[in-house]
Protein backbone atom coordinates (compact mmCIF):
# COMPACT_ATOMS: atom_id res chain seq x y z
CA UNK A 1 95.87 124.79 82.68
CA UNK A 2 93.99 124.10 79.45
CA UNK A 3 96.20 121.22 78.85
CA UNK A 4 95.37 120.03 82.15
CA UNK A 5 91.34 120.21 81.36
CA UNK A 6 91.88 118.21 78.11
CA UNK A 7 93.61 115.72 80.18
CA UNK A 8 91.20 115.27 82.25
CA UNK A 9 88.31 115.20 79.94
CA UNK A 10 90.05 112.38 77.70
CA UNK A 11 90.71 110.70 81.27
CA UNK A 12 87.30 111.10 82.03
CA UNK A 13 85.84 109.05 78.94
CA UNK A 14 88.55 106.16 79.27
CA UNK A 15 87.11 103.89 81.50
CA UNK A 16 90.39 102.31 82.13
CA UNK A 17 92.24 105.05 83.08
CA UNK A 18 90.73 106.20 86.11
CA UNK A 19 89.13 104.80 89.26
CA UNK A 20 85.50 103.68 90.15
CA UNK A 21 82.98 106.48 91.02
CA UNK A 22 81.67 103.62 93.33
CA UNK A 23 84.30 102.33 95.33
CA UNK A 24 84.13 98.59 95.71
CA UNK A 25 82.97 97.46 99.43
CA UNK A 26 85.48 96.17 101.63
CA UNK A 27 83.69 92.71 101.64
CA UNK A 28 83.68 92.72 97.45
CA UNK A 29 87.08 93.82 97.55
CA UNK A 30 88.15 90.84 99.81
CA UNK A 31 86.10 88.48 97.54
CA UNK A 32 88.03 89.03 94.50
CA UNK A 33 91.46 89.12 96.40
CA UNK A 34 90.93 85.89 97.54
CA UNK A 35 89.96 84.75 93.71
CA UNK A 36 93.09 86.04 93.02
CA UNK A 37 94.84 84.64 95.24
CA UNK A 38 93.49 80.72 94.52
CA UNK A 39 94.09 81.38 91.07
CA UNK A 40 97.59 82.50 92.19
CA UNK A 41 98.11 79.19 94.06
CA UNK A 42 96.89 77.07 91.31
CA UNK A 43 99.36 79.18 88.80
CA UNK A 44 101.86 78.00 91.06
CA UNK A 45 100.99 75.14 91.15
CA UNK A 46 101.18 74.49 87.18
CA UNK A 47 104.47 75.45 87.56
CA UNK A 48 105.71 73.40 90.33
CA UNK A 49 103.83 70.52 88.24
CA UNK A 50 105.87 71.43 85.04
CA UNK A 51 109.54 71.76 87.40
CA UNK A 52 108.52 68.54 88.31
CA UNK A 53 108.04 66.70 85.31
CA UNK A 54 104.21 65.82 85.51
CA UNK A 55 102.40 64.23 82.82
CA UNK A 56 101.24 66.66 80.07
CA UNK A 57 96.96 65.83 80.77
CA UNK A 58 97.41 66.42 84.62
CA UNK A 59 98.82 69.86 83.44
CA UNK A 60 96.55 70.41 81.09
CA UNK A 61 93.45 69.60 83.25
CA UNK A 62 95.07 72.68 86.14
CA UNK A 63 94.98 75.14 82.99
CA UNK A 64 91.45 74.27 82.28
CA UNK A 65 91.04 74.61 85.73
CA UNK A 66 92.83 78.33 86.01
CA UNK A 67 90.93 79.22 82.51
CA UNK A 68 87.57 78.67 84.37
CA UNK A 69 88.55 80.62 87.70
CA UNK A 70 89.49 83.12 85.52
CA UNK A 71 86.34 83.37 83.53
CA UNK A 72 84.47 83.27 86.62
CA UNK A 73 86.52 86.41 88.08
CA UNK A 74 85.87 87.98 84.89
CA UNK A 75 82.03 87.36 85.19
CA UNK A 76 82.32 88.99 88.74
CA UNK A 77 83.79 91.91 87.69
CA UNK A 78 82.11 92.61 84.84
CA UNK A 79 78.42 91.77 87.29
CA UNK A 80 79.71 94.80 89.31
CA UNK A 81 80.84 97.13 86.22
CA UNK A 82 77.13 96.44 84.60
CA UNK A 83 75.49 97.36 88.32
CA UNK A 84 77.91 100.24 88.77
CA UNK A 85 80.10 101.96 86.27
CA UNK A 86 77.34 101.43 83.41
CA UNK A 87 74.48 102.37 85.10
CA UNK A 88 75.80 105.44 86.74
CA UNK A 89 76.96 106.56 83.12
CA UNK A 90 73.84 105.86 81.69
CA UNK A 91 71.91 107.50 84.08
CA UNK A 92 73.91 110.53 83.49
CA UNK A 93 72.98 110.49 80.26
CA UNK A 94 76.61 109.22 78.69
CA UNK A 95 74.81 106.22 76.07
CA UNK A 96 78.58 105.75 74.75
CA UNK A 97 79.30 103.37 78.06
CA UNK A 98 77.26 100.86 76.43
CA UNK A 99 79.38 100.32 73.35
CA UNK A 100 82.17 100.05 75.98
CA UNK A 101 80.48 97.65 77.93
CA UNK A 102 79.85 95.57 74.62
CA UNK A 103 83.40 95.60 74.11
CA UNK A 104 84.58 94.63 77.26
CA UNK A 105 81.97 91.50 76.88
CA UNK A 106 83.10 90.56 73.92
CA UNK A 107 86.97 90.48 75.25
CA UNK A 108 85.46 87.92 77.95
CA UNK A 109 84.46 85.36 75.25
């Protein structure tokens, strides 16, 4: 049982190892599965362009293109980790989310 406590605790204070306090709304959800899902399609796409032989710009013009959606996915989600996650840790009191959050912006670019 104690084991299980420090488990938990370490869990706890790893942001990335458990789930949201504040669940994601069914319309945000849907949102960023249908990001996903265009950035998906144009993944695919790349590849059916490189299968087929395309020239090297068109290709490289589609990553650009999946680079940005990405980015932009990334902005999203990091929006509603700011609003959420961050705030509700602040609020109770835990001022170590913010060196997290720092982190996490600088692994955006």
């Amino acid at each position: 049982m104690k084991n299980q406590k420090a488990t938990d605790s370490a869990r706890d204070m790893c942001a990335c190892c458990h789930h949201k306090h504040t669940p994601r709304g069914a319309k945000e959800q849907r949102q960023l599965q249908n990001r996903i899902n265009r950035i998906i399609g144009q993944l695919n796409g790349i590849k059916g362009m490189i299968d087929d032989n395309r020239y090297c710009g068109d290709i490289l013009m589609q990553i650009g293109a999946v680079e940005s959606a990405l980015q932009s996915l990334g902005y999203v989600v990091l929006q509603d980790h700011m609003q959420t996650c961050v705030a509700e840790e602040v609020k109770k009191g835990n001022e170590e989310i913010l060196t997290e959050a720092i982190e996490l912006i600088k692994k955006l670019k």
